[in-house]
Protein backbone atom coordinates (compact mmCIF):
# COMPACT_ATOMS: atom_id res chain seq x y z
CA UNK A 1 -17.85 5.14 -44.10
CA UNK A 2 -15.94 5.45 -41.39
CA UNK A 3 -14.28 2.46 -39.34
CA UNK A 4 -16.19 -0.20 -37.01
CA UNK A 5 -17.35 2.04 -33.73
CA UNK A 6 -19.32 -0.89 -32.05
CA UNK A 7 -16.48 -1.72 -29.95
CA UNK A 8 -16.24 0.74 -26.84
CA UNK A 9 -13.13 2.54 -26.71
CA UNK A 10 -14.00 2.62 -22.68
CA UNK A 11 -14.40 6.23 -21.90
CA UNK A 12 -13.62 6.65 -18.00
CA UNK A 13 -11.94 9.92 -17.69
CA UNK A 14 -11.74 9.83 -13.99
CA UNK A 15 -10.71 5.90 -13.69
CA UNK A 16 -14.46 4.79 -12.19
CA UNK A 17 -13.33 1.17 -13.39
CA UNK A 18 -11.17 0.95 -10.52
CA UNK A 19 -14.53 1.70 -7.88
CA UNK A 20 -16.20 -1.08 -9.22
CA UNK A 21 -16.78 -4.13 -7.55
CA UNK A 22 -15.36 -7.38 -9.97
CA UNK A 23 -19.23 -8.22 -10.04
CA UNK A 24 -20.47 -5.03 -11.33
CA UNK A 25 -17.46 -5.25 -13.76
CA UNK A 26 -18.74 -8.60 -14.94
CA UNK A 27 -22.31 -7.82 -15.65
CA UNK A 28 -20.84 -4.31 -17.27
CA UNK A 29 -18.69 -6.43 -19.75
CA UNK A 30 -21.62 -9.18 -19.99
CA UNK A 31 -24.11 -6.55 -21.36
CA UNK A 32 -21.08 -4.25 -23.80
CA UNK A 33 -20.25 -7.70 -25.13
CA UNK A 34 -23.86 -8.56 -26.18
CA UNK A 35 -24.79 -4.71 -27.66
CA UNK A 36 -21.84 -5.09 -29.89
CA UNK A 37 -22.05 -8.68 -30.83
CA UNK A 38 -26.17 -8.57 -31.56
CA UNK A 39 -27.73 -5.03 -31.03
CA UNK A 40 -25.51 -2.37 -32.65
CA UNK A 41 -24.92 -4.32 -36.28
CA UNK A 42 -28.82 -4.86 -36.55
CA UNK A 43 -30.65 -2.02 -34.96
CA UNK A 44 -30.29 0.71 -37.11
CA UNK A 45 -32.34 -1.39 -39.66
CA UNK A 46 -35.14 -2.02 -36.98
CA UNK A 47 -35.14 1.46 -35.86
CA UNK A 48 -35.52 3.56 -39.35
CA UNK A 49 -38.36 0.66 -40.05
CA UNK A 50 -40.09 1.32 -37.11
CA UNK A 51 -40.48 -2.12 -36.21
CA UNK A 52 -39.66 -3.90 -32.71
CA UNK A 53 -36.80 -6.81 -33.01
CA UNK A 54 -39.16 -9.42 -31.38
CA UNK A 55 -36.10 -12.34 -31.49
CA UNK A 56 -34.33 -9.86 -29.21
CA UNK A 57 -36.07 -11.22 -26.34
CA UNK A 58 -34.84 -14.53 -25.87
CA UNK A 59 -30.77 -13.76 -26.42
CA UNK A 60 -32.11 -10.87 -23.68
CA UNK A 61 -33.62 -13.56 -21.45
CA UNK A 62 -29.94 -15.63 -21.71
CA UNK A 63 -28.53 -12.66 -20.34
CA UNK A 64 -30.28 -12.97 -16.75
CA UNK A 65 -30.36 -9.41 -16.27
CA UNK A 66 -34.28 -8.50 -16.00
CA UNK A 67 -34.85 -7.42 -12.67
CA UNK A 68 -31.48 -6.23 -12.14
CA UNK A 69 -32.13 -4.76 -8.76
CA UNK A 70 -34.64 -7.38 -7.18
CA UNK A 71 -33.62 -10.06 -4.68
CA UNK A 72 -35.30 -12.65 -4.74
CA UNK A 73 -38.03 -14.43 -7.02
CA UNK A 74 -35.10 -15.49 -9.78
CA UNK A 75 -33.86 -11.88 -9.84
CA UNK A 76 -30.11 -11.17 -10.38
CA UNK A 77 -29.97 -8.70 -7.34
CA UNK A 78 -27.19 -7.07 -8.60
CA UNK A 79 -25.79 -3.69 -7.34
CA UNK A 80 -27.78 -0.52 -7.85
CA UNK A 81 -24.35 0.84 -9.42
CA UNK A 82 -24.45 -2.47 -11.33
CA UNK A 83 -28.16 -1.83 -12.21
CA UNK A 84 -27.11 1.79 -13.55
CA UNK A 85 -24.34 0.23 -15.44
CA UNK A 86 -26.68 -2.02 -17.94
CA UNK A 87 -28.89 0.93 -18.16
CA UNK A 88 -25.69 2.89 -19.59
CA UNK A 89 -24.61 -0.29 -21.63
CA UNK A 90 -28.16 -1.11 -23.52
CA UNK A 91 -28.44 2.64 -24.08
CA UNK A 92 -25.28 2.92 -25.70
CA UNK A 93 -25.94 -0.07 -27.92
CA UNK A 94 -29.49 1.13 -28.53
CA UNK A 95 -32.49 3.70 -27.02
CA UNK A 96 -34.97 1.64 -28.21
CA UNK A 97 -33.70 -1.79 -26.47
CA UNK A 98 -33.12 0.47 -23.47
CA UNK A 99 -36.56 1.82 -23.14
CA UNK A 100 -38.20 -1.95 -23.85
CA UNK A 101 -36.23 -3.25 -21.41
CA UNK A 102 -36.52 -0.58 -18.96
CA UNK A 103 -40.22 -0.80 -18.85
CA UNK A 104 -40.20 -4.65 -18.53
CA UNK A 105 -37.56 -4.51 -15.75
CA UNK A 106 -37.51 -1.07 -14.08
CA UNK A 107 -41.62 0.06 -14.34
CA UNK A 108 -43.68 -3.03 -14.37
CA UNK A 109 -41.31 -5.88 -12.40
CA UNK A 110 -40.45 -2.94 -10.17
CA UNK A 111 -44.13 -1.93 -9.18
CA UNK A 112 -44.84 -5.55 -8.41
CA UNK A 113 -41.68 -5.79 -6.30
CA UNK A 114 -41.89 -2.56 -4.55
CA UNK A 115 -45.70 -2.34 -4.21
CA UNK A 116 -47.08 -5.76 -5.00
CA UNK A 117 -48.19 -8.26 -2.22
CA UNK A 118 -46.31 -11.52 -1.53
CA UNK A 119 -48.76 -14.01 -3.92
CA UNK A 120 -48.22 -11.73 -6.86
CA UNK A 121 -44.53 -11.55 -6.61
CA UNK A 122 -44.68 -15.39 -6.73
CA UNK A 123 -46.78 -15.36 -9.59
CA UNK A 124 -45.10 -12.78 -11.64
CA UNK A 125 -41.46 -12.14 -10.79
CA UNK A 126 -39.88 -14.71 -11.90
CA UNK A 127 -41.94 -15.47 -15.28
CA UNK A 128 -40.85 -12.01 -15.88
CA UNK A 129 -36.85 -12.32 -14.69
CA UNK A 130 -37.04 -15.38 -17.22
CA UNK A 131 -38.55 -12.81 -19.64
CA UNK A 132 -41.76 -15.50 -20.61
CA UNK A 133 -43.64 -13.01 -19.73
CA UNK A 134 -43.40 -9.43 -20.41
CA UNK A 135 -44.79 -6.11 -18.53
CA UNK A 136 -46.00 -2.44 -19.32
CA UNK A 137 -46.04 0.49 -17.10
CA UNK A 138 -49.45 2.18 -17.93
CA UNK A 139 -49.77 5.90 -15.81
CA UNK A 140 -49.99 8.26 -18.90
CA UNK A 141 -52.90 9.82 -20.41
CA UNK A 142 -53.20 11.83 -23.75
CA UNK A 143 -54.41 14.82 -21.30
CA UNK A 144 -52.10 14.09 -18.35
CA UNK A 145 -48.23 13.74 -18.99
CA UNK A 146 -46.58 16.34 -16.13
CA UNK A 147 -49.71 16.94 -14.43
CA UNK A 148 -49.97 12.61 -13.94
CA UNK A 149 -51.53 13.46 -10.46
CA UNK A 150 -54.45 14.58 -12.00
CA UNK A 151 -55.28 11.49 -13.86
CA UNK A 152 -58.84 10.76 -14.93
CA UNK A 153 -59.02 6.80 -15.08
CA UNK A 154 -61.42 4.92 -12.67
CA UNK A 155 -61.66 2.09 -10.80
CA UNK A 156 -64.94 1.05 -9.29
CA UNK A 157 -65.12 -1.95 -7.03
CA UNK A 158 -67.60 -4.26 -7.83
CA UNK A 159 -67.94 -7.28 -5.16
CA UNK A 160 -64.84 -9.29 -5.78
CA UNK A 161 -63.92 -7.11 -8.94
CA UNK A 162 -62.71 -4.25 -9.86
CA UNK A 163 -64.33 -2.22 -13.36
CA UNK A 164 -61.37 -0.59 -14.93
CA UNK A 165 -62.08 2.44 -17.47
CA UNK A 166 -59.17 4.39 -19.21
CA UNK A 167 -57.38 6.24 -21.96
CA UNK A 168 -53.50 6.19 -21.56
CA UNK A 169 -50.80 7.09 -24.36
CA UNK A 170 -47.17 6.47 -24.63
CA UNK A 171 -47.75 3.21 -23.08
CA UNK A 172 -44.35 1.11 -23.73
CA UNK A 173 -44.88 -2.77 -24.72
CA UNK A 174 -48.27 -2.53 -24.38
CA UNK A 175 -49.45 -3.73 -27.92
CA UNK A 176 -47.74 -7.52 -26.81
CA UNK A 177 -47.28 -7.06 -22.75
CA UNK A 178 -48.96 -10.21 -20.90
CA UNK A 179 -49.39 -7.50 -17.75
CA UNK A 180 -50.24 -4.01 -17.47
CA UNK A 181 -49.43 -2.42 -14.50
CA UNK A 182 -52.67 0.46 -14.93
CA UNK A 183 -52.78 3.02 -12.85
CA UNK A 184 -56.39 4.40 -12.21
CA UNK A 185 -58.15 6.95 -9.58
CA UNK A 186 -60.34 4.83 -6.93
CA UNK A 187 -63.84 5.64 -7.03
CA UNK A 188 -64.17 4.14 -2.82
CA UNK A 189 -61.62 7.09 -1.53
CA UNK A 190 -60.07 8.92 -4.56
CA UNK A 191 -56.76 7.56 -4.12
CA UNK A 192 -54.45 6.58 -7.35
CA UNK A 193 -53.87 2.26 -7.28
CA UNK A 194 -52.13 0.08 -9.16
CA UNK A 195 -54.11 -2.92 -10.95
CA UNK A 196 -52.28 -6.07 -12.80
CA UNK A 197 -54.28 -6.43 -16.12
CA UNK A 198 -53.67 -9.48 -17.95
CA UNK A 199 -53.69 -9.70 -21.62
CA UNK A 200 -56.67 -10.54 -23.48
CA UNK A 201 -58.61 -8.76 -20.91
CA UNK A 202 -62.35 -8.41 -22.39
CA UNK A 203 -62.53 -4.37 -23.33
CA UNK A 204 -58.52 -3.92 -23.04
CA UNK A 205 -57.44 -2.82 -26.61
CA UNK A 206 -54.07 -1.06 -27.77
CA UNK A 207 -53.08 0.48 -30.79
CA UNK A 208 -48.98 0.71 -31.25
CA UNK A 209 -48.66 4.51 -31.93
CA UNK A 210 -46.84 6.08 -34.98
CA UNK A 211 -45.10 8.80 -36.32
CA UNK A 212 -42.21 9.07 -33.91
CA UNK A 213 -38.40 11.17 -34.46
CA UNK A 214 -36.89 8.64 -31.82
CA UNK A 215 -37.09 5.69 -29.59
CA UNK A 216 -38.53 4.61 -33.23
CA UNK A 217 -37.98 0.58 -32.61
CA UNK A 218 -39.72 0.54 -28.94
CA UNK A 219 -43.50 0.26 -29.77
CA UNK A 220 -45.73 2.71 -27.44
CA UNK A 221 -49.31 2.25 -27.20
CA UNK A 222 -52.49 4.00 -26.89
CA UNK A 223 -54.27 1.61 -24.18
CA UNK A 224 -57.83 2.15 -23.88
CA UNK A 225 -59.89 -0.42 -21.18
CA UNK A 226 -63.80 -0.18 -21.47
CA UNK A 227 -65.14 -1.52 -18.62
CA UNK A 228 -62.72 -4.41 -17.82
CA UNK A 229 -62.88 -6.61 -15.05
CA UNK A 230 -60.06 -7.48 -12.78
CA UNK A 231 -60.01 -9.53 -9.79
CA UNK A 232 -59.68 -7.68 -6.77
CA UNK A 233 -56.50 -10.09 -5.70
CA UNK A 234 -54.95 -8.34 -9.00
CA UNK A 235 -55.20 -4.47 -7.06
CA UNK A 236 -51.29 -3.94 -6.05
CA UNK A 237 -51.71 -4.45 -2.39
CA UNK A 238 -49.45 -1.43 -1.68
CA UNK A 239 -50.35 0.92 -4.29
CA UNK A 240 -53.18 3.15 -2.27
CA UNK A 241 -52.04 6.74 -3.12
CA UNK A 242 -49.94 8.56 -5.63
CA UNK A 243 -47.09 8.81 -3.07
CA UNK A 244 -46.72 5.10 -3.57
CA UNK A 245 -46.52 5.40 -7.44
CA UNK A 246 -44.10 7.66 -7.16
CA UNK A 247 -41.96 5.18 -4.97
CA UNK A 248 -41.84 3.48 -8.16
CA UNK A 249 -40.93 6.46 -10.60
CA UNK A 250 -37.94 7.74 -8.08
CA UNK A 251 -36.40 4.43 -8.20
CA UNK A 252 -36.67 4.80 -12.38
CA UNK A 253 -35.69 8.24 -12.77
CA UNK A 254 -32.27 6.96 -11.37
CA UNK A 255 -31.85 4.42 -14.54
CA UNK A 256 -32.73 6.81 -16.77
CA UNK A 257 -30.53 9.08 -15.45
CA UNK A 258 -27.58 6.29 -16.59
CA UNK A 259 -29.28 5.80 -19.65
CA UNK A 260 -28.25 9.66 -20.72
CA UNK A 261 -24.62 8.11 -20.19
CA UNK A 262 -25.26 5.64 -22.30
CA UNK A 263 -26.13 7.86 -25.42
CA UNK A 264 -23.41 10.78 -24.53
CA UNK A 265 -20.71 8.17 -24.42
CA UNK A 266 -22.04 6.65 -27.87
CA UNK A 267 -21.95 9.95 -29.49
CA UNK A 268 -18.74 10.73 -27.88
CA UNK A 269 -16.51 7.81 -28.90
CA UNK A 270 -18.42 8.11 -32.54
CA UNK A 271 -17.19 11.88 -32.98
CA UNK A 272 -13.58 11.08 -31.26
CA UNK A 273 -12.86 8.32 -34.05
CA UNK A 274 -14.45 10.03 -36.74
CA UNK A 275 -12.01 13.01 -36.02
CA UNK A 276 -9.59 10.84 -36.30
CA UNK A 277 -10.14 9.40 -39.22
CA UNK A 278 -11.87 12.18 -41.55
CA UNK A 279 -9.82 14.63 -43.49
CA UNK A 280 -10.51 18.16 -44.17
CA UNK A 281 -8.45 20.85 -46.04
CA UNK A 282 -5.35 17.85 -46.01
CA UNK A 283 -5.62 17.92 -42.48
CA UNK A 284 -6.79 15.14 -40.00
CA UNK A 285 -10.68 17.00 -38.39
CA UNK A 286 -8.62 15.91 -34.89
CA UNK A 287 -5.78 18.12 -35.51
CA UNK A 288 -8.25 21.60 -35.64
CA UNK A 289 -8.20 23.50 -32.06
CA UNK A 290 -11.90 24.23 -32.44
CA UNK A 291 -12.46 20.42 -32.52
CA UNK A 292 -10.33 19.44 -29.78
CA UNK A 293 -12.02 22.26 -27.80
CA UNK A 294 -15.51 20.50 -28.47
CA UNK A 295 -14.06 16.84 -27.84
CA UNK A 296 -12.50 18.17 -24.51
CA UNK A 297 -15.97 19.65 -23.56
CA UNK A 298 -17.84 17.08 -24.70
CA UNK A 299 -15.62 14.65 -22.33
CA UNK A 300 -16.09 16.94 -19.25
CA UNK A 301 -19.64 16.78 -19.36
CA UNK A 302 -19.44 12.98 -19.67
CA UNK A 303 -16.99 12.47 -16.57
CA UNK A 304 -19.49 14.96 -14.94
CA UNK A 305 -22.60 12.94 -14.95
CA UNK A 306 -20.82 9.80 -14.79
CA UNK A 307 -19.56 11.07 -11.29
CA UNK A 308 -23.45 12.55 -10.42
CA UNK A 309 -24.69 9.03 -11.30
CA UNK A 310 -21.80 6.80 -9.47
CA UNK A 311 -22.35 9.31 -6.48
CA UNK A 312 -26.38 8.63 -7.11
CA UNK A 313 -25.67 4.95 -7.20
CA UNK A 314 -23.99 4.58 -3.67
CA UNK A 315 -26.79 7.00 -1.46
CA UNK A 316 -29.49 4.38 -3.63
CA UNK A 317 -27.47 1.28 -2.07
CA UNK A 318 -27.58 2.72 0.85
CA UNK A 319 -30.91 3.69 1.11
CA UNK A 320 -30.49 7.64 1.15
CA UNK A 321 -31.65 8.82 -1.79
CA UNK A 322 -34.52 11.08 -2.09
CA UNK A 323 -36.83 11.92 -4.96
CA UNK A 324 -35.27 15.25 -5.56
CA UNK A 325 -31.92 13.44 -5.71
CA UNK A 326 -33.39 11.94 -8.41
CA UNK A 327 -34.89 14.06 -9.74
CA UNK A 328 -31.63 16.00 -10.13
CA UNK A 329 -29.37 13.54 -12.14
CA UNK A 330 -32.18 13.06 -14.47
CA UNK A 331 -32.72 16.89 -15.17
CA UNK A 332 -28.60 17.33 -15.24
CA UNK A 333 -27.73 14.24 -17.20
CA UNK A 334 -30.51 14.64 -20.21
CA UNK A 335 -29.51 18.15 -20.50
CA UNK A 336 -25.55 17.53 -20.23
CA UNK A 337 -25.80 14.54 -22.64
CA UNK A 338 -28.84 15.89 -25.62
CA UNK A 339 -25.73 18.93 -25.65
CA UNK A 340 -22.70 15.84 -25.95
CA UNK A 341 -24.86 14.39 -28.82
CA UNK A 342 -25.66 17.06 -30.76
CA UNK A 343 -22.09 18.83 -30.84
CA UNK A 344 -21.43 14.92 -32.15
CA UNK A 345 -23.58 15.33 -35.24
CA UNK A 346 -21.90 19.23 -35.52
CA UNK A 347 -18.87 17.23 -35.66
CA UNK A 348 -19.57 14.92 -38.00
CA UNK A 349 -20.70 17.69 -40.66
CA UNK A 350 -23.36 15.60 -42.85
CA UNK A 351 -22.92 12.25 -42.12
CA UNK A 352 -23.99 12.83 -38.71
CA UNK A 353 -26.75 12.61 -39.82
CA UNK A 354 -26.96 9.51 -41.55
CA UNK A 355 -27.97 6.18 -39.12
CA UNK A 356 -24.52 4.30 -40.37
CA UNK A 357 -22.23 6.97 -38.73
CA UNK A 358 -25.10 5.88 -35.35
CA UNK A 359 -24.93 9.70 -33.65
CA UNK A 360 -28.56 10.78 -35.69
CA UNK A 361 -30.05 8.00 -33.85
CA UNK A 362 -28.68 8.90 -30.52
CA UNK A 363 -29.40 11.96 -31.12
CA UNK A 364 -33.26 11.61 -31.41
CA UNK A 365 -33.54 8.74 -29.25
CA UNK A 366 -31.90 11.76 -26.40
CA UNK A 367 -34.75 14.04 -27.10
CA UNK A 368 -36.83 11.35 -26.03
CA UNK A 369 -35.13 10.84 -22.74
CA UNK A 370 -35.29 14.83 -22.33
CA UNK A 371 -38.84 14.89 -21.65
CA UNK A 372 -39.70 11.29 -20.72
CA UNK A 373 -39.85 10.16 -17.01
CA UNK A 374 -40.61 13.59 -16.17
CA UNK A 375 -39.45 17.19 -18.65
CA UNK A 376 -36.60 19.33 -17.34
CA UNK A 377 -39.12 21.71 -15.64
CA UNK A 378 -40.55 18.91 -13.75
CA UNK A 379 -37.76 17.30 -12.32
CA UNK A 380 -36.31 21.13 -11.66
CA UNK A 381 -39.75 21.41 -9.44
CA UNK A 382 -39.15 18.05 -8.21
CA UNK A 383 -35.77 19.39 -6.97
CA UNK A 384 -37.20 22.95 -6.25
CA UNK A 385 -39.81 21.27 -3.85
CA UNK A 386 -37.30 19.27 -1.71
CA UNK A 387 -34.51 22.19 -1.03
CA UNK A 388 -37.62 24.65 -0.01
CA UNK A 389 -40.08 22.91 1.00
CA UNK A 390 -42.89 24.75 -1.18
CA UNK A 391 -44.76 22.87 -4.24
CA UNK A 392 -44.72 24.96 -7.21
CA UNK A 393 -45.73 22.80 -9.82
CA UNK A 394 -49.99 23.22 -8.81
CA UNK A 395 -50.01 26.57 -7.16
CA UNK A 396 -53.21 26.92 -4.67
CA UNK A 397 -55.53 29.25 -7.37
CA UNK A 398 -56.50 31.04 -3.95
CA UNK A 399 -55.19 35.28 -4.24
């Protein structure tokens, strides 16, 4: 077993510590201290059992960090550089942790603050920023993951109700959320909205799904509502068309783009002290060109994206990021970083393979980013769409 790797060794290449404001550097050190004191020594455990660390949530809630972004309503309103930080930090302590906070924080508080009406961020913000209650994100359906815009599930309005009817998959939190944010095609004009459903909704069920090679300790849900009743004051008052959904899904591409940091650097610093340590042939693994070739290469791609996302960070502070920007540091980051964590594992031979030396997990859980939030085609389309103006990802059947 090789030595104790849940203390960062810091890797920052290029010296982006000294761009950071002293906030930003607080709430960075505020989340690495708490993924090394309670998440990295316990997780592995939770995430080869499948099962989600429920007594997580309250040491989370002490941190004061859901809603990151959000001013206002108890929110932290921190920094969207400091946002992309604690993405980063919770990643590199754990995926799974990432992903269940990211969906609490970034999907669901983030549709009610971007797209929900002034009662219902009164009512719901800052329950949630106190983390009594917890949200889901539901847009997916087992038929429509890419093609989202296509989505089958209705709303009908009935007098002061809504009926909602729907099948979605890879629903994070659901199976123990206290809102839903569903997403569901209006029968009145056709449009995609956005509906709070509370939990214990007559004819909402879930059922956690199973069977998964990563992002094993984050339960995802099938969600299935048979004709359930919402009150109309629970339609998100500015979520009348897809375009506003994907207001929502820009803003989140952008913290999972920081969450591919989070893994790469994990993987990184676990290779660069195992090469340290680990002899082969009578000599340190560190001393071999071929693996300071891979370290060095492995380090590159890191300083890359870490510069792409900084970069990202300061046009989203200042209002001037686009979708396709996006779009772009997603696509770059979960390709540059699943390539940093698997030449980890090639490193470590066959323990990187086993969850003690932490790079297996990493590993899988980076697959996971690779094709959620949008695959590497997509976001390439995404991207595609914005520099030439043509959308290629439903081509007109016409000719």
């Amino acid at each position: 077993m090789i030595a104790d790797i849940s203390t960062s060794l810091g890797t920052d290449y290029y010296l982006i510590e000294e761009l950071l404001t002293d906030e930003e550097r607080q709430i960075r050190d505020k989340v690495r201290e708490f993924c090394d004191r309670e998440i990295i020594p316990v997780m592995n455990d939770y995430w080869d059992r499948a099962e989600f660390p429920f007594e997580m949530i309250p040491k989370f809630a002490e941190l004061g960090i859901a809603g990151t972004s959000i001013k206002g309503y108890g929110c932290p309103g921190m920094s969207h550089i400091a946002e992309g930080l604690v993405g980063a930090e919770l990643a590199r302590g754990d995926g799974s942790l990432n992903t269940f906070f990211g969906v609490h924080s970034g999907l669901a508080m983030g549709s009610i603050a971007i797209l929900g009406s002034e009662e219902q961020k009164e009512k719901w913000l800052p329950q949630m920023a106190r983390m009594e209650k917890i949200g889901a994100f539901a847009l997916t359906e087992p038929d429509h993951g890419s093609d989202i815009v296509m989505l089958e599930s209705s709303a009908v309005r009935d007098g002061d109700e809504y009926v909602l009817n729907a099948h979605k998959k890879w629903i994070g939190n659901a199976s123990f959320a206290d809102v839903i944010i569903v997403w569901a095609r209006s029968a009145e004009d056709g449009e995609v909205k956005g509906f709070l459903v509370e939990k214990g909704s007559e004819g909402l069920s879930t059922r956690v799904q199973t069977g998964k090679m990563g992002k094993r300790a984050v339960w995802q849900a099938e969600v299935m509502l048979d004709n359930v009743r919402v009150p109309a004051e629970n339609k998100l008052e500015h979520a009348n068309s897809f375009k506003d959904t994907s207001k929502v899904l820009t803003a989140t591409r952008y913290g999972v783009a920081w969450e591919g940091i989070g893994h790469a650097v994990a993987c990184y610093e676990a290779a660069l002290q195992y090469a340290k340590e680990r002899k082969i042939f009578t000599r340190p693994l560190e001393s071999y060109q071929l693996i300071q070739n891979k370290l060095a290469n492995m380090l590159a791609e890191i300083t890359h994206i870490q510069l792409l996302c900084f970069r990202l960070g300061q046009l989203f502070e200042e209002g001037k990021m686009t979708g396709g920007m996006a779009s772009l540091a997603k696509m770059s980051v979960a390709r540059k970083a699943k390539q940093v964590c698997a030449d980890a594992r090639d490193i470590l031979g066959g323990n990187g393979v086993l969850l003690e030396y932490l790079v297996a997990k990493h590993l899988a859980d980076m697959e996971i980013v690779y094709t959620y939030e949008g695959t590497d085609i997509v976001q390439s389309l995404i991207v595609g769409r914005e520099i030439t103006g043509v959308q290629a990802m439903a081509p007109s059947r016409k000719g």
